[in-house]
Protein backbone atom coordinates (compact mmCIF):
# COMPACT_ATOMS: atom_id res chain seq x y z
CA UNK A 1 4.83 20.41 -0.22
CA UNK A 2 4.41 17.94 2.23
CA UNK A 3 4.63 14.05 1.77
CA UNK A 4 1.90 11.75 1.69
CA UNK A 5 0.87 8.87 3.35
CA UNK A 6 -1.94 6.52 2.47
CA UNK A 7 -2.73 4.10 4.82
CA UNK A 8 -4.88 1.15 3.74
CA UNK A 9 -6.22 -1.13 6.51
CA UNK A 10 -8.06 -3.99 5.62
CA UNK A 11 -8.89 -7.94 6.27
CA UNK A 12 -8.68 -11.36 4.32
CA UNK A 13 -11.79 -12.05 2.51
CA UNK A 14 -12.84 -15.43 3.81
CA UNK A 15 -10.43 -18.91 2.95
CA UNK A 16 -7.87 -16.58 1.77
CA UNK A 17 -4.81 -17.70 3.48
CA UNK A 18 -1.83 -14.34 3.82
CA UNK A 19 0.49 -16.42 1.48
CA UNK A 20 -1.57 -15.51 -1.28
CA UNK A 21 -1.31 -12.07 -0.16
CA UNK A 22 1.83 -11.84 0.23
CA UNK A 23 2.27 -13.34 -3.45
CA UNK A 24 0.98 -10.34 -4.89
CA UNK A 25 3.86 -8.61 -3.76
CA UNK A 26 5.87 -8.58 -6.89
CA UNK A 27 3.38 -7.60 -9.45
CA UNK A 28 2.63 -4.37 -6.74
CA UNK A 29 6.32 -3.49 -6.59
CA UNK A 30 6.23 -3.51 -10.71
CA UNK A 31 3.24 -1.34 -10.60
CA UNK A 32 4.23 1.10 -7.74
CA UNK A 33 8.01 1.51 -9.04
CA UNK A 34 6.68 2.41 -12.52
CA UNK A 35 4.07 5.25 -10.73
CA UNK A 36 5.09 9.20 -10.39
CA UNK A 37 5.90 10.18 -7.12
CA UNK A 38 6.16 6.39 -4.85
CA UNK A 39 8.57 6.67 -2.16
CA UNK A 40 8.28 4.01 0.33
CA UNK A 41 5.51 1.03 0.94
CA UNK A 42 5.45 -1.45 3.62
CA UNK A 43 2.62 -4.40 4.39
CA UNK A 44 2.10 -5.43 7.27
CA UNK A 45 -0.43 -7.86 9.65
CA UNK A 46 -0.73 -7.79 13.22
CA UNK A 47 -1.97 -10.56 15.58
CA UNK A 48 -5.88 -10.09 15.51
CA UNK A 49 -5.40 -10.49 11.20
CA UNK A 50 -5.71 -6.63 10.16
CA UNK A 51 -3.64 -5.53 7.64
CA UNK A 52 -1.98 -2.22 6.86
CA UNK A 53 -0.54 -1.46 3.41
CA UNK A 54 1.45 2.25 3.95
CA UNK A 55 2.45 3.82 0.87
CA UNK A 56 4.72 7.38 1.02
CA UNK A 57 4.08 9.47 -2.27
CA UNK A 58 5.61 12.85 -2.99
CA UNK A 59 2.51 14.61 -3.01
CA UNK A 60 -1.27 14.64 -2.69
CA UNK A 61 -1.40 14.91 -6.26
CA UNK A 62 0.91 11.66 -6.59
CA UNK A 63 -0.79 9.74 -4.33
CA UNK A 64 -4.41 10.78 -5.99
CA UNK A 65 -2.92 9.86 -10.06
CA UNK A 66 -1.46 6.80 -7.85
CA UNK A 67 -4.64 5.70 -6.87
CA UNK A 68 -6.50 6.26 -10.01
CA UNK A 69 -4.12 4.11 -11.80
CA UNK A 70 -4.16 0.86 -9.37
CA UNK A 71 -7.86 1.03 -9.82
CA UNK A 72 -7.35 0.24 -13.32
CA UNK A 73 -3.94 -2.03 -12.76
CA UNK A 74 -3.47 -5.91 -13.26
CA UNK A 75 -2.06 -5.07 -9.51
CA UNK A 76 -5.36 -4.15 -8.84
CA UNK A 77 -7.65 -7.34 -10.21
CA UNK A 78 -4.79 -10.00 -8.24
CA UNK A 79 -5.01 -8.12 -4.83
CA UNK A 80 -8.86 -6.96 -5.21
CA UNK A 81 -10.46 -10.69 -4.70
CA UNK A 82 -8.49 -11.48 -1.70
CA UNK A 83 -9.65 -8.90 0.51
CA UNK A 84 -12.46 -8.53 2.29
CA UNK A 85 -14.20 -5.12 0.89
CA UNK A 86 -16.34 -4.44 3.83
CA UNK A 87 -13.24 -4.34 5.82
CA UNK A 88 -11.50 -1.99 3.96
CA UNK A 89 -10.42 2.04 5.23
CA UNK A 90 -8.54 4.12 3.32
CA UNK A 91 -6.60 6.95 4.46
CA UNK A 92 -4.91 10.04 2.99
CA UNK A 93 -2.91 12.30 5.19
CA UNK A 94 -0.06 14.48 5.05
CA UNK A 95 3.26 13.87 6.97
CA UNK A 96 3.61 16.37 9.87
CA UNK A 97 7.37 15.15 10.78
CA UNK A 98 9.50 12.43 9.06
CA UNK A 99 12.85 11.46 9.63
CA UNK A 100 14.80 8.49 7.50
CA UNK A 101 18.08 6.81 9.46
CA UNK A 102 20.55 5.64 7.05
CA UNK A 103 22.05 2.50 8.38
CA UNK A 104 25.52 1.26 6.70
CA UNK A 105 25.25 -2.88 6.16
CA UNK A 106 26.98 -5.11 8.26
């Protein structure tokens, strides 16, 4: 069984400003801590204004059930309207190689 990674890349749908992105932040950490199988999600935006939301799952099946439930999430109707849906690509693909560095606080 091999982990999963969905990769989401999208853009801002027009006059949304990444603040109010970013402010969804807390009700998708409620939903995604409460779902079967989340390891690991990051959110990111890099200097031309694409944005990549990486979530790790368990499994393909995790990921999948995942999915199927933020469709129908309160998660789901905040983030929805700020995006631009034309711009959207999502990915599903397995991880070949991981490796996770511990690192002690300073």
């Amino acid at each position: 069984m091999n982990t999963s990674i969905e990769l989401v890349t999208f853009k801002l749908a027009e006059g949304v400003k990444p603040e109010q992105l970013v402010a969804t932040n807390d009700a998708m950490q409620a939903f995604l801590t409460q779902q079967p199988g989340f390891i690991y999600r990051s959110l990111s935006q890099d200097e031309d204004g694409q944005w990549f939301d990486i979530v790790y799952w368990l499994d393909q099946t995790s990921a999948k059930t995942g999915g199927e439930a933020f469709m129908r999430s309160a998660a789901c109707a905040a983030l929805m309207p700020l995006i631009d849906g034309p711009s959207v690509v999502m990915r599903h693909m397995d991880a070949l190689s991981e490796i996770l560095v511990k690192r002690d606080a300073a």
